[in-house]
N, C-alpha and C. Protein backbone atom coordinates (compact mmCIF):
# COMPACT_ATOMS: atom_id res chain seq x y z
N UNK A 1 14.88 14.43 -31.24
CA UNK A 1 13.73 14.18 -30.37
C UNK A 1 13.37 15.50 -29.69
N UNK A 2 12.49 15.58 -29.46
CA UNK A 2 11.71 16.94 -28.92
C UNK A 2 11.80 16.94 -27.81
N UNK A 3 11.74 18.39 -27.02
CA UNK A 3 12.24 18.28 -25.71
C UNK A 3 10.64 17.49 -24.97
N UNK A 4 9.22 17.94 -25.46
CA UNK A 4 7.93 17.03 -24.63
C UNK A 4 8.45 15.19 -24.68
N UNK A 5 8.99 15.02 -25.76
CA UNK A 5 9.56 13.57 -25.65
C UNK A 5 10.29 13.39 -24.70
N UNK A 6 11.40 14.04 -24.62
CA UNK A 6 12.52 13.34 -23.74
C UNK A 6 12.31 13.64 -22.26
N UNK A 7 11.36 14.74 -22.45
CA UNK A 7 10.82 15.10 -20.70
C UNK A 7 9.88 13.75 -20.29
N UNK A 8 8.92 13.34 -21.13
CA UNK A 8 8.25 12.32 -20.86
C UNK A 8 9.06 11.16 -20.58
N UNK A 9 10.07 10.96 -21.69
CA UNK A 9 10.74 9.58 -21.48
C UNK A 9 11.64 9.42 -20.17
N UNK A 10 11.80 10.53 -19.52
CA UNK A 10 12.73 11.11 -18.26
C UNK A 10 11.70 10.64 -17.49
N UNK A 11 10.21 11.25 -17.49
CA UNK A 11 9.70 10.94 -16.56
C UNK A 11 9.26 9.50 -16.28
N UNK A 12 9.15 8.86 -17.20
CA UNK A 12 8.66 7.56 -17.30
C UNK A 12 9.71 6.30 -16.83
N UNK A 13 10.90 6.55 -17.15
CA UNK A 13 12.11 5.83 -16.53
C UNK A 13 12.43 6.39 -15.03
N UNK A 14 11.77 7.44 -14.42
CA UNK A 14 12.11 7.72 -12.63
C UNK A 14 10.93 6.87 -12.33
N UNK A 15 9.35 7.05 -12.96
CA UNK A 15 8.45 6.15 -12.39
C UNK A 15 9.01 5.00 -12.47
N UNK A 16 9.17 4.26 -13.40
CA UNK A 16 9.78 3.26 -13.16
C UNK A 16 10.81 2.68 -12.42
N UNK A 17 11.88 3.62 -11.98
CA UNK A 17 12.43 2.99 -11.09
C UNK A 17 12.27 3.08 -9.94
N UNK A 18 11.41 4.18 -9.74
CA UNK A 18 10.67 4.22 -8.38
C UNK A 18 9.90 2.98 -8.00
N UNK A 19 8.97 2.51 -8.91
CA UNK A 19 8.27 1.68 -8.73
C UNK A 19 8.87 -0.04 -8.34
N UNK A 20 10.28 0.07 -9.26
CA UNK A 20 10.75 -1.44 -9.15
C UNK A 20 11.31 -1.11 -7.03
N UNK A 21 11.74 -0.33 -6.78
CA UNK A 21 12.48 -0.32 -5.31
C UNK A 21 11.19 -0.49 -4.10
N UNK A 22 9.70 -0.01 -5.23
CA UNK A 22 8.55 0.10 -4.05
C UNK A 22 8.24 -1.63 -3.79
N UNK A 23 8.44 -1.67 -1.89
CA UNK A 23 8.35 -3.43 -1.84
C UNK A 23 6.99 -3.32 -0.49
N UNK A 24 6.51 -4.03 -0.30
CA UNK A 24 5.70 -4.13 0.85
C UNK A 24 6.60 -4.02 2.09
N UNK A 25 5.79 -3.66 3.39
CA UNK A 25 6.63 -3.39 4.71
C UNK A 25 6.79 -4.65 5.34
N UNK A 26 8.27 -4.54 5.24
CA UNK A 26 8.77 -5.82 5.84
C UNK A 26 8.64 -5.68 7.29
N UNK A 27 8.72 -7.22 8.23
CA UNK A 27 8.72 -7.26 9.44
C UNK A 27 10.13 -6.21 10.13
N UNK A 28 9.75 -5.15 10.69
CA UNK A 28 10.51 -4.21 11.52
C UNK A 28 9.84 -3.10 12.24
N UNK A 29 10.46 -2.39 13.21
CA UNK A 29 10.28 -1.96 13.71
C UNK A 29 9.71 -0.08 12.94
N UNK A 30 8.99 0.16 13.74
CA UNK A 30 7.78 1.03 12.66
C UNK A 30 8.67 2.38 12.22
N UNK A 31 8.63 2.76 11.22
CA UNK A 31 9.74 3.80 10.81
C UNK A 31 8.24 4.45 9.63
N UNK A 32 8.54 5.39 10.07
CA UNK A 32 7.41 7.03 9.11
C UNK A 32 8.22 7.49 7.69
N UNK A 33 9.27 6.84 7.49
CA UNK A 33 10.18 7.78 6.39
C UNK A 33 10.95 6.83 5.47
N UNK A 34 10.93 7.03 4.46
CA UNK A 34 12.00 6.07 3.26
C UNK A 34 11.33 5.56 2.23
N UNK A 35 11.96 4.17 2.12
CA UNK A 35 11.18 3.34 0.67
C UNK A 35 10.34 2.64 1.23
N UNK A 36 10.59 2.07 2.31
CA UNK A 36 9.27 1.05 2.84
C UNK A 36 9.06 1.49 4.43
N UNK A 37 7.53 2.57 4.52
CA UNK A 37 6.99 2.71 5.71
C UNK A 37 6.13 1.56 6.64
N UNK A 38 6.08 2.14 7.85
CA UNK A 38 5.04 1.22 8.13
C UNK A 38 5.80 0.47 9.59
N UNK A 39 5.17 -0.75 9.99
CA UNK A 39 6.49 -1.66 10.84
C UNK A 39 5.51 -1.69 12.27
N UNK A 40 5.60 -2.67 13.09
CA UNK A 40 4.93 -2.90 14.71
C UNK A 40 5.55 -1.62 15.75
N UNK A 41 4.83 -1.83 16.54
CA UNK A 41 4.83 -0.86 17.79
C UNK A 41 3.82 -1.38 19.17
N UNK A 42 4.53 -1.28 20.08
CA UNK A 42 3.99 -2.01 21.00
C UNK A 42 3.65 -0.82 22.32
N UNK A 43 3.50 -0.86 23.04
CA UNK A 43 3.10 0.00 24.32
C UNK A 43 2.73 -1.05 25.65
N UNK A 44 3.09 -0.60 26.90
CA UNK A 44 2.83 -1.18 27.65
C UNK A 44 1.86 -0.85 28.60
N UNK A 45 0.88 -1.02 28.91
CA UNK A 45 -0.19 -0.83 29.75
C UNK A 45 -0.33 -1.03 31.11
N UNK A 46 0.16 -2.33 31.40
CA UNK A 46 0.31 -3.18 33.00
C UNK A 46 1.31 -4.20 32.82
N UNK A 47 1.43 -4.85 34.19
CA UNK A 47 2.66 -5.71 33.76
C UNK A 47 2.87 -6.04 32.93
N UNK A 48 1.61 -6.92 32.73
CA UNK A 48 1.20 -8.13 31.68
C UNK A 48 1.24 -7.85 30.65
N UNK A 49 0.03 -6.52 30.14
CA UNK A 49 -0.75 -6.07 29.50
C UNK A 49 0.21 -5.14 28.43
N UNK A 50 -0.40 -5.39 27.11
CA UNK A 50 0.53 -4.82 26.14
C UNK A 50 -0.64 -4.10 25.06
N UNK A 51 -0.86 -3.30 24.60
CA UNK A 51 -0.89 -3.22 23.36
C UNK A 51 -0.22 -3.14 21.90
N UNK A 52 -0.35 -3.50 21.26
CA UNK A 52 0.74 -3.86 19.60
C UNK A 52 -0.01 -3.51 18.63
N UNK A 53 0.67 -3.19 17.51
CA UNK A 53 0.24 -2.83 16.55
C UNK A 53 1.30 -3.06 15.37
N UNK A 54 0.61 -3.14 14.35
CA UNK A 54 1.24 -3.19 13.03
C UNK A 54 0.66 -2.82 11.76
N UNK A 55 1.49 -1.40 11.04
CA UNK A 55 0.88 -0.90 9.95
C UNK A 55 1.60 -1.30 8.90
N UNK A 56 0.70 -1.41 7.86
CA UNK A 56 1.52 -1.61 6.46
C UNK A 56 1.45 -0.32 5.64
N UNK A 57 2.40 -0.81 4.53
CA UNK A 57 1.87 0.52 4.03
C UNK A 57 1.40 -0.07 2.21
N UNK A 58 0.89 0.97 1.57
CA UNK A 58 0.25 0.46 0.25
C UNK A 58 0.48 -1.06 -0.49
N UNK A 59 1.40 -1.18 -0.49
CA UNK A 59 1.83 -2.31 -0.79
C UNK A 59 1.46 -3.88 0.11
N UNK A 60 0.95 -3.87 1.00
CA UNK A 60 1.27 -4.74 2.08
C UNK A 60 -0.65 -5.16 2.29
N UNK A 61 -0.67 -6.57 2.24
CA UNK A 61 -1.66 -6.73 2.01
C UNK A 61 -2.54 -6.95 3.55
N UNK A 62 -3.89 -6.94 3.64
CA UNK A 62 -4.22 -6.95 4.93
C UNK A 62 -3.44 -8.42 6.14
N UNK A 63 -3.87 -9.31 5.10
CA UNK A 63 -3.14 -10.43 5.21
C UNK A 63 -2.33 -11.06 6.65
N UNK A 64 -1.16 -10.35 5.62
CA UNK A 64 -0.37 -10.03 5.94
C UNK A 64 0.46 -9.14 6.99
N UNK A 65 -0.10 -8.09 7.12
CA UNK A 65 -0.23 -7.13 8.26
C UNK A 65 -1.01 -7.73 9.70
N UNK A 66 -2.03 -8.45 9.71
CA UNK A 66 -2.30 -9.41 10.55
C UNK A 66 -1.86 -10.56 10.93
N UNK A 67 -1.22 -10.94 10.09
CA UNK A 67 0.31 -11.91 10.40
C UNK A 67 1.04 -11.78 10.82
N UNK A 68 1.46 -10.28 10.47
CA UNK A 68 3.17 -9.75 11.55
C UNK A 68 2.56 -9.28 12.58
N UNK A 69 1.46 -8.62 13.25
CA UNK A 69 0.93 -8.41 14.60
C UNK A 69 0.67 -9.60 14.71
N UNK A 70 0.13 -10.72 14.81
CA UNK A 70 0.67 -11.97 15.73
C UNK A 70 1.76 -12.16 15.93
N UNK A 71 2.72 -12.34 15.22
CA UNK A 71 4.32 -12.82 15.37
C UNK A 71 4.33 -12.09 16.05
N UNK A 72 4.29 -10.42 15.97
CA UNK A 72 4.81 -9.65 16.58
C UNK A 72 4.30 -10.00 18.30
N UNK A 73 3.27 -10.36 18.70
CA UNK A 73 2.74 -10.31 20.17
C UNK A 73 3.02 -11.64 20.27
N UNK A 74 3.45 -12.97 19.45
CA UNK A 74 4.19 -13.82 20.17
C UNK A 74 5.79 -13.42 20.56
N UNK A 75 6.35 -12.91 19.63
CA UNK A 75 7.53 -12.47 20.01
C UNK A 75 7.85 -11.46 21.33
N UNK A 76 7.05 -10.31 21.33
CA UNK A 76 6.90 -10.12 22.82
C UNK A 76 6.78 -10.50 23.90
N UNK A 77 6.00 -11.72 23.69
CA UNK A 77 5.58 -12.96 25.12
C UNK A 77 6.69 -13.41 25.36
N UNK A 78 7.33 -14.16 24.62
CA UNK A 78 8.35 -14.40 25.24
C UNK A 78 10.06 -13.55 25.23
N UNK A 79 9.97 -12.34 24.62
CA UNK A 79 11.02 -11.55 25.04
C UNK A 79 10.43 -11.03 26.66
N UNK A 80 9.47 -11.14 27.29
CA UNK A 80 9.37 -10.70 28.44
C UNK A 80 9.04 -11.96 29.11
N UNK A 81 9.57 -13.13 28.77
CA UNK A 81 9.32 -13.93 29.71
C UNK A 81 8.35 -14.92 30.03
N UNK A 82 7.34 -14.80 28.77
CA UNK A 82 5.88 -15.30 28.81
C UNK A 82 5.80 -16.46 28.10
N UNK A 83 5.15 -17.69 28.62
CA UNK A 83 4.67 -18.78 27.69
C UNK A 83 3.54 -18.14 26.41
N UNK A 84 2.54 -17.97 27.39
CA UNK A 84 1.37 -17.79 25.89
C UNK A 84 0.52 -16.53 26.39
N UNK A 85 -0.49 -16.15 24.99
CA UNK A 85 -1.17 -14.61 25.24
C UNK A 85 -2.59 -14.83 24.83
N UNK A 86 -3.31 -13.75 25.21
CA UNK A 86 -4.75 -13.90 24.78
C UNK A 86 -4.96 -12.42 24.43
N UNK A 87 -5.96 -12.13 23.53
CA UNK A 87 -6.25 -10.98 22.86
C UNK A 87 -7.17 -10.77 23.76
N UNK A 88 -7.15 -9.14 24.43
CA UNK A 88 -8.20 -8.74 24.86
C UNK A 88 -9.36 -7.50 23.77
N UNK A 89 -8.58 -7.01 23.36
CA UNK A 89 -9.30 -6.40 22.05
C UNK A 89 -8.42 -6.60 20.66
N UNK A 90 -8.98 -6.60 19.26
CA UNK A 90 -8.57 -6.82 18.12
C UNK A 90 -9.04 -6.09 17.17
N UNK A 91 -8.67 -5.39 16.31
CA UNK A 91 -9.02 -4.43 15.16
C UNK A 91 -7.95 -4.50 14.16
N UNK A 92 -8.97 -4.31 12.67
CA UNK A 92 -8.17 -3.80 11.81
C UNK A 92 -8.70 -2.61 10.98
N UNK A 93 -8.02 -1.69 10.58
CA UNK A 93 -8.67 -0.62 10.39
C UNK A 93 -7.55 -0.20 8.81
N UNK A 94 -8.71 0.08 7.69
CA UNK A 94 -8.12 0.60 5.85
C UNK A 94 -8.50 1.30 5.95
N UNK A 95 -7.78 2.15 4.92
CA UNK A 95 -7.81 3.83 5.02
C UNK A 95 -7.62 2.97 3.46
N UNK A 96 -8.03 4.16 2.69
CA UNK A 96 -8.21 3.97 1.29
C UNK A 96 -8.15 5.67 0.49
N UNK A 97 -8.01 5.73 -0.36
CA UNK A 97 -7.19 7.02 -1.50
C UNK A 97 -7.85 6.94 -2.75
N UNK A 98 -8.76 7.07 -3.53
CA UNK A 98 -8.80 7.30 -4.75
C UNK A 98 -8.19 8.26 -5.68
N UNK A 99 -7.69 7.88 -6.79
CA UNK A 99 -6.61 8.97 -7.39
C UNK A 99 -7.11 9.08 -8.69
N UNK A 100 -7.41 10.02 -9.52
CA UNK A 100 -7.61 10.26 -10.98
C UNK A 100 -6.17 10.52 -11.49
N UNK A 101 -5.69 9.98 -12.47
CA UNK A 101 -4.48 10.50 -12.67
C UNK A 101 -4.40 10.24 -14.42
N UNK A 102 -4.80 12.16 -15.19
CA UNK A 102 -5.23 11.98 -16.46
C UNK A 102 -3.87 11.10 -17.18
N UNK A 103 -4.45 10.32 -18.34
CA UNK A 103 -3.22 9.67 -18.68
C UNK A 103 -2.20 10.69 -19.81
N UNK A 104 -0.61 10.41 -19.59
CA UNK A 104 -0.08 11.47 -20.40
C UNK A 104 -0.15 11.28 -21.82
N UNK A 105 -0.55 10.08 -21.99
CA UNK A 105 -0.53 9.88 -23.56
C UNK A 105 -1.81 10.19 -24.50
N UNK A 106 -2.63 10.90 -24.01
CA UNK A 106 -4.04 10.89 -24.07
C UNK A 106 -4.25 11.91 -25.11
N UNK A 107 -3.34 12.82 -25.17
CA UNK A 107 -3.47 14.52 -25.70
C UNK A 107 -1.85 14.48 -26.71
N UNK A 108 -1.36 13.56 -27.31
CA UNK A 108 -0.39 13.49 -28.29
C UNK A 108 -0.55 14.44 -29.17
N UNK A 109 0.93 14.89 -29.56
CA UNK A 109 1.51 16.17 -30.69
C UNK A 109 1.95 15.11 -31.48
N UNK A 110 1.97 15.28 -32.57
CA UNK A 110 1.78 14.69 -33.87
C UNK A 110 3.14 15.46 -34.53
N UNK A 111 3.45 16.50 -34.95
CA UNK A 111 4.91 17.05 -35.74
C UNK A 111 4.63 18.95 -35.30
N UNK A 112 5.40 19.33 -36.09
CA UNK A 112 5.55 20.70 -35.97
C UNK A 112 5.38 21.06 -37.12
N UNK A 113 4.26 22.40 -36.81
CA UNK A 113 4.03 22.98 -38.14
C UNK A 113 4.00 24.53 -38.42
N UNK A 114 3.65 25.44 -39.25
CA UNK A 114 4.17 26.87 -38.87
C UNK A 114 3.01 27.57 -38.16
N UNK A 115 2.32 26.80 -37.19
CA UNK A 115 1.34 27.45 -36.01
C UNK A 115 1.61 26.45 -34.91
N UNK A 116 2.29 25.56 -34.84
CA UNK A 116 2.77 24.94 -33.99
C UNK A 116 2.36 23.24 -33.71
N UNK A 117 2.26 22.35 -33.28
CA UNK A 117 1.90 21.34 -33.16
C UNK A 117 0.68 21.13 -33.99
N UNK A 118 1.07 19.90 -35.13
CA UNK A 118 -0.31 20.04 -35.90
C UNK A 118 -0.79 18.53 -35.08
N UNK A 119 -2.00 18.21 -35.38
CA UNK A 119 -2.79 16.94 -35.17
C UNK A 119 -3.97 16.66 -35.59
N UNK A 120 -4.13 15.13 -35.62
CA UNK A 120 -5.80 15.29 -36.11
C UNK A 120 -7.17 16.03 -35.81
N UNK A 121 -7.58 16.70 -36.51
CA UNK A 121 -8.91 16.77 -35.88
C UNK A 121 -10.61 16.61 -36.54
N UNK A 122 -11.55 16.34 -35.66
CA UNK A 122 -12.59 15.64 -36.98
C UNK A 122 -13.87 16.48 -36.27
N UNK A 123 -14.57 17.11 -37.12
CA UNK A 123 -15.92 17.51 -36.70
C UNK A 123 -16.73 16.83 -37.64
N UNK A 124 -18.23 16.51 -37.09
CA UNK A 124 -18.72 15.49 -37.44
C UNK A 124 -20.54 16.44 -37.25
N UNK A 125 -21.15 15.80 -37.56
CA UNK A 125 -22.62 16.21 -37.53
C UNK A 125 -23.88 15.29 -36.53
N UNK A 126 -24.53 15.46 -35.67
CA UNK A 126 -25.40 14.63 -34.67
C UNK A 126 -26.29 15.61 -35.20
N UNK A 127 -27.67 14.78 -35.63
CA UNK A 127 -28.89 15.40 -35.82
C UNK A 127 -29.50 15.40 -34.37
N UNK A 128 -29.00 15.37 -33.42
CA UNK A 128 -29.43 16.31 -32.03
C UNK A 128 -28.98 17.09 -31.15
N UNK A 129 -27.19 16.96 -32.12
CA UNK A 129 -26.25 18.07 -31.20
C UNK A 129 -26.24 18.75 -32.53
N UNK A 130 -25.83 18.61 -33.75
CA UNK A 130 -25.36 19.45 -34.39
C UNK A 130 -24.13 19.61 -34.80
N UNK A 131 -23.13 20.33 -35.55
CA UNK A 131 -22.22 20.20 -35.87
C UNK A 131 -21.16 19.98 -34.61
N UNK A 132 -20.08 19.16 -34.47
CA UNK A 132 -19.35 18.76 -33.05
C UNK A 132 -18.04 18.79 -33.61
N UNK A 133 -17.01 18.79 -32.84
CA UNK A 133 -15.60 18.09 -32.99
C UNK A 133 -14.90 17.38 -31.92
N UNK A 134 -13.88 17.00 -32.63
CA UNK A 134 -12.89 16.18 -31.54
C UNK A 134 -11.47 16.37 -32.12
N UNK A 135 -10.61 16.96 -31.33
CA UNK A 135 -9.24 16.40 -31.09
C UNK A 135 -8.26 16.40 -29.68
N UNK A 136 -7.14 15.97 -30.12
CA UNK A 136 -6.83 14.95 -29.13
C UNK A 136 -6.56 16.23 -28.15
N UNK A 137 -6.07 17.45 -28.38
CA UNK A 137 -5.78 18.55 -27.19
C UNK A 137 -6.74 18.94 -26.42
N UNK A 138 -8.17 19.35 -27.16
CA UNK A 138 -8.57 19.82 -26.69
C UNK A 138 -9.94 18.84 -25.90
N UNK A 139 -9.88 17.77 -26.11
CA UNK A 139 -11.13 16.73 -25.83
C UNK A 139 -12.54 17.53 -26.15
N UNK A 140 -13.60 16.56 -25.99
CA UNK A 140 -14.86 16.55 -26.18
C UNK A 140 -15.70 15.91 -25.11
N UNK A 141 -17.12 16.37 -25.09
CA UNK A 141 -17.75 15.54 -24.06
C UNK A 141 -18.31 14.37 -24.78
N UNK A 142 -17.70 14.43 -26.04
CA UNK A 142 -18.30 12.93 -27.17
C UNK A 142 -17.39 11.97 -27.09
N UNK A 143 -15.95 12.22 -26.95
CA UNK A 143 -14.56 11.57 -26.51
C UNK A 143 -13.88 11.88 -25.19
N UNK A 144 -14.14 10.84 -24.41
CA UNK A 144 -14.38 11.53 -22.87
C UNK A 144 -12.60 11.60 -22.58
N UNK A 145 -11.86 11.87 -21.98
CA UNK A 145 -10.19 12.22 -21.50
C UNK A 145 -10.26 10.80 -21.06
N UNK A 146 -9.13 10.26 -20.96
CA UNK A 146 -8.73 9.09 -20.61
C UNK A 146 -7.77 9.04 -19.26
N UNK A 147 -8.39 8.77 -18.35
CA UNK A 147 -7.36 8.77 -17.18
C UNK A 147 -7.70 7.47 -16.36
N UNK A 148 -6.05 7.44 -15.63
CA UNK A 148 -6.33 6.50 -14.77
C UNK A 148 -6.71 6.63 -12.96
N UNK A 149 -8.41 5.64 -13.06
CA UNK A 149 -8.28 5.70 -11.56
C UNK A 149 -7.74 4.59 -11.24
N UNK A 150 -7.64 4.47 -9.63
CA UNK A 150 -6.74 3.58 -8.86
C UNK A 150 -6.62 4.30 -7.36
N UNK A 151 -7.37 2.91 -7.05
CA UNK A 151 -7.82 3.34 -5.09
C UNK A 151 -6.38 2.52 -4.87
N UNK A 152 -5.45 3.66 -3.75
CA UNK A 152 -4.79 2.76 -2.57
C UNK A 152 -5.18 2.25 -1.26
N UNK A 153 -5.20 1.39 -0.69
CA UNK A 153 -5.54 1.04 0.36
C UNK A 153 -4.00 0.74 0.92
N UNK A 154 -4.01 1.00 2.46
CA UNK A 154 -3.41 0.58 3.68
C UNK A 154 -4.22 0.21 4.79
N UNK A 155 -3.19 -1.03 5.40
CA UNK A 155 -4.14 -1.53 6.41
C UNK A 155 -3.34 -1.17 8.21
N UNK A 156 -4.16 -1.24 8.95
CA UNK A 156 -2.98 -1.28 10.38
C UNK A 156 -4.24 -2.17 11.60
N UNK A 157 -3.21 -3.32 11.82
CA UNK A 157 -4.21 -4.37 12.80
C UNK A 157 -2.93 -3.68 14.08
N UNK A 158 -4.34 -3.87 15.20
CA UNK A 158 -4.16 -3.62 16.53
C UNK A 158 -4.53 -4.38 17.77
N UNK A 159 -4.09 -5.18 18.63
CA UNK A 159 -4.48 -5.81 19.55
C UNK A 159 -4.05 -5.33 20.75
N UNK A 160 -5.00 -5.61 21.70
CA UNK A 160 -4.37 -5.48 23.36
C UNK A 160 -4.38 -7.29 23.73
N UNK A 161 -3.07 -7.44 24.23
CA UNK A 161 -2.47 -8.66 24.56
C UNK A 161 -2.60 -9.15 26.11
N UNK A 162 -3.02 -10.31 26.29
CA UNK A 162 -2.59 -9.78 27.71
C UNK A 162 -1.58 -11.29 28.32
N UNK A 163 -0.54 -11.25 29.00
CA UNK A 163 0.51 -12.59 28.68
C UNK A 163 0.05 -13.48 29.63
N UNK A 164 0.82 -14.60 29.80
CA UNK A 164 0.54 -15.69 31.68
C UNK A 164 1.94 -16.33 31.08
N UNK A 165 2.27 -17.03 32.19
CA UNK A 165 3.26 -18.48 32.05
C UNK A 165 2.25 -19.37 32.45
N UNK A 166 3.21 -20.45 31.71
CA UNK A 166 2.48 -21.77 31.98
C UNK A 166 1.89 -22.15 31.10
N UNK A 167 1.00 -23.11 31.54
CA UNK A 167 0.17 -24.44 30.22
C UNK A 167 -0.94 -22.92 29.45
N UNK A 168 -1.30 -23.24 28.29
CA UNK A 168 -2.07 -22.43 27.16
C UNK A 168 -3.35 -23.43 27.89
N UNK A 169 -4.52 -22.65 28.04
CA UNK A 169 -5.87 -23.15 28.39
C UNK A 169 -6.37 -23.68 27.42
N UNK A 170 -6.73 -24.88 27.04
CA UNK A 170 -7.41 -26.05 25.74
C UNK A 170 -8.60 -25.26 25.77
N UNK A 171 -9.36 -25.06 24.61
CA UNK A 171 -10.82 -24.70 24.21
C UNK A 171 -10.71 -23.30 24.15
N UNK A 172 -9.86 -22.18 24.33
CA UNK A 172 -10.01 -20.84 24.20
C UNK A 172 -9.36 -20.16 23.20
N UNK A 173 -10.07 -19.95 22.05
CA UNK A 173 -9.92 -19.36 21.12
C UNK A 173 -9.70 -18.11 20.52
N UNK A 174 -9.20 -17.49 22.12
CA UNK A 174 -8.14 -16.19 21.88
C UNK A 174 -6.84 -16.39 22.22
N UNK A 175 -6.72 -17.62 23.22
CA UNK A 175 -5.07 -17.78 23.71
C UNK A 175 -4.24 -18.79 22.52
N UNK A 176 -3.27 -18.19 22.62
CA UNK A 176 -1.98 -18.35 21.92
C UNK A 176 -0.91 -18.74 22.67
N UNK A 177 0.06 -19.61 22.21
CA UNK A 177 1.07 -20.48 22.80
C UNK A 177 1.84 -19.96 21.61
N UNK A 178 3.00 -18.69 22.74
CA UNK A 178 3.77 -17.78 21.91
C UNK A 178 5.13 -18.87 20.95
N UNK A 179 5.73 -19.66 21.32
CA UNK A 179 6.83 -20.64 20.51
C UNK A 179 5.99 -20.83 19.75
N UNK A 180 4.82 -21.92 19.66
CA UNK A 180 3.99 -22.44 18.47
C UNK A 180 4.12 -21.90 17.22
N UNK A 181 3.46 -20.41 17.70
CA UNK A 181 2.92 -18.98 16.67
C UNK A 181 4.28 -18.52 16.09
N UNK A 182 5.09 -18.95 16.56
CA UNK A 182 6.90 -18.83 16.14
C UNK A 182 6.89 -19.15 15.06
N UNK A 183 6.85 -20.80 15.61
CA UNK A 183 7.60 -21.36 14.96
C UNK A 183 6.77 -21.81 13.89
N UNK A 184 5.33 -21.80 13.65
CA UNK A 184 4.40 -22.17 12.40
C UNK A 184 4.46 -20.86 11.37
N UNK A 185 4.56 -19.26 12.02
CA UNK A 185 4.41 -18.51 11.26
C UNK A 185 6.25 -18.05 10.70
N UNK A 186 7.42 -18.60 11.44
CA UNK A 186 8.62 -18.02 10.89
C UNK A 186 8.92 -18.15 9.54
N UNK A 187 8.39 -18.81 8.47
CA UNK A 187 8.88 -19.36 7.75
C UNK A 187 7.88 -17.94 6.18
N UNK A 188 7.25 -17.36 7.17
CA UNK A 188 6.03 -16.38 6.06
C UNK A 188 6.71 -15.12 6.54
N UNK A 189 7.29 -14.44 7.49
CA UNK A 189 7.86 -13.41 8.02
C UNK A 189 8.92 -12.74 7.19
N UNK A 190 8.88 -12.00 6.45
CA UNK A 190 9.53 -10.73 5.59
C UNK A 190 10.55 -10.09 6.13
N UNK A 191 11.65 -10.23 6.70
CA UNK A 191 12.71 -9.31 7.14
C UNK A 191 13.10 -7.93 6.48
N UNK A 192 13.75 -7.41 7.07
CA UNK A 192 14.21 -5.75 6.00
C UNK A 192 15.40 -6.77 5.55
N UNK A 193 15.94 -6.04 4.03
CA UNK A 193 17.36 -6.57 3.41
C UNK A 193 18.44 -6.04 4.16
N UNK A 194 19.31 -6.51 4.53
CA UNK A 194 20.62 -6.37 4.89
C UNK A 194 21.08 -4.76 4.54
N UNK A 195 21.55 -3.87 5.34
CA UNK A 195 22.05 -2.77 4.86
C UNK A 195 20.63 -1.55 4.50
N UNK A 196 19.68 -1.63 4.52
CA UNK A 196 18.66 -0.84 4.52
C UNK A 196 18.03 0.03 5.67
C-alpha cells in the first residue's frame, strides 16, 4: 500500500474516532475546553435577581439549550431558597460557520508509472469553447472540484430571572413554579458520564 493510502486511511480512522466521542453538551457547569464545551452560568445581580445562561456547543440543538436554561433557573430558585421565577428578559442568540472542505477523494492516483502517478484523462471538443480537458488532478471549469459544504451552528439562551416565595401568580405567562419545571423537565436533562 502506498504511503498517500495509508496516510489517508490514518487520517480517516482519527476522524472517525474523533467523531464517535463528539456528544452534545450535557447539563453542567460551563467549561471552554475538552470533548464537550459549553454548560450554564449564572451571575447575580440583586438579591433576587439573577442572570443565567446556557451555551451549547455544535452538537446541541437549540432545543435543547433552552431546556437546560430553564432547569437551570428552576434549579437556582430553589438552591437559594425560592418557590417560583419570572423572566425579566429572554434571548437566544446562533452563531453559525460555513466550511468548504474540498473532498479527499476527488483528485485520485490511479498506479505508478515512469513519470509518476498515471490517471485518466479526456479532452474533448465544444464548438464554443474548443478543444478542453479533464482530469481528476488537475480539474476543469467543465468538471467543477467536489467539496463538502456544511454550516455549523451553536446556540446560547440567556435570561434575567427574577425569584419570590410563595404561591406562583395564575394567568402570568412568564412565572414559573421552580419544583414543577423540576420535576416535568428531569426526566429530558443530559448529565456528564461518570468520570469525565
Amino acid at each position: 500500500m502506498s504511503m498517500k493510502k495509508v496516510a489517508l486511511v490514518a487520517a480517516l480512522a482519527i476522524a472517525a474516532g474523533l467523531s464517535a466521542c463528539a456528544t452534545p453538551t450535557p447539563y453542567q457547569p460551563k467549561v471552554t475546553s475538552g470533548a464537550t464545551t459549553g454548560g450554564f452560568s449564572e451571575q447575580r445581580l440583586e438579591g433576587d435577581r439573577y442572570r443565567v445562561s446556557f451555551a451549547g456547543n455544535s452538537l446541541t440543538s437549540r432545543e435543547t439549550v433552552e431546556r437546560y436554561l430553564l432547569y437551570r433557573s428552576a434549579e437556582l430558585t430553589t438552591q437559594q431558597g425560592y418557590d417560583w421565577f419570572e423572566t425579566a428578559d429572554h434571548r437566544t442568540e446562533r452563531t453559525a460557520r460555513t466550511y468548504v472542505e474540498p473532498d479527499p477523494l476527488a483528485r485520485p492516483a490511479f498506479g505508478w508509472g515512469p513519470y509518476g502517478y498515471w490517471r485518466p484523462a479526456w479532452r474533448y471538443y465544444g464548438p464554443h469553447y474548443g478543444w478542453r480537458s479533464w482530469d481528476p488532478f488537475w480539474g476543469d471549469p467543465f468538471w467543477a472540484d467536489r467539496a463538502e459544504i456544511r454550516t455549523v451552528e451553536k446556540f446560547e439562551a440567556a435570561a434575567e430571572i427574577v425569584m419570590h416565595k410563595g404561591k406562583k401568580p395564575e394567568g402570568d405567562p412568564r412565572a414559573y413554579d421552580a419544583r414543577e419545571i423540576m420535576a416535568n423537565l428531569a426526566s429530558t436533562i443530559q448529565r456528564p458520564a461518570p468520570g469525565k
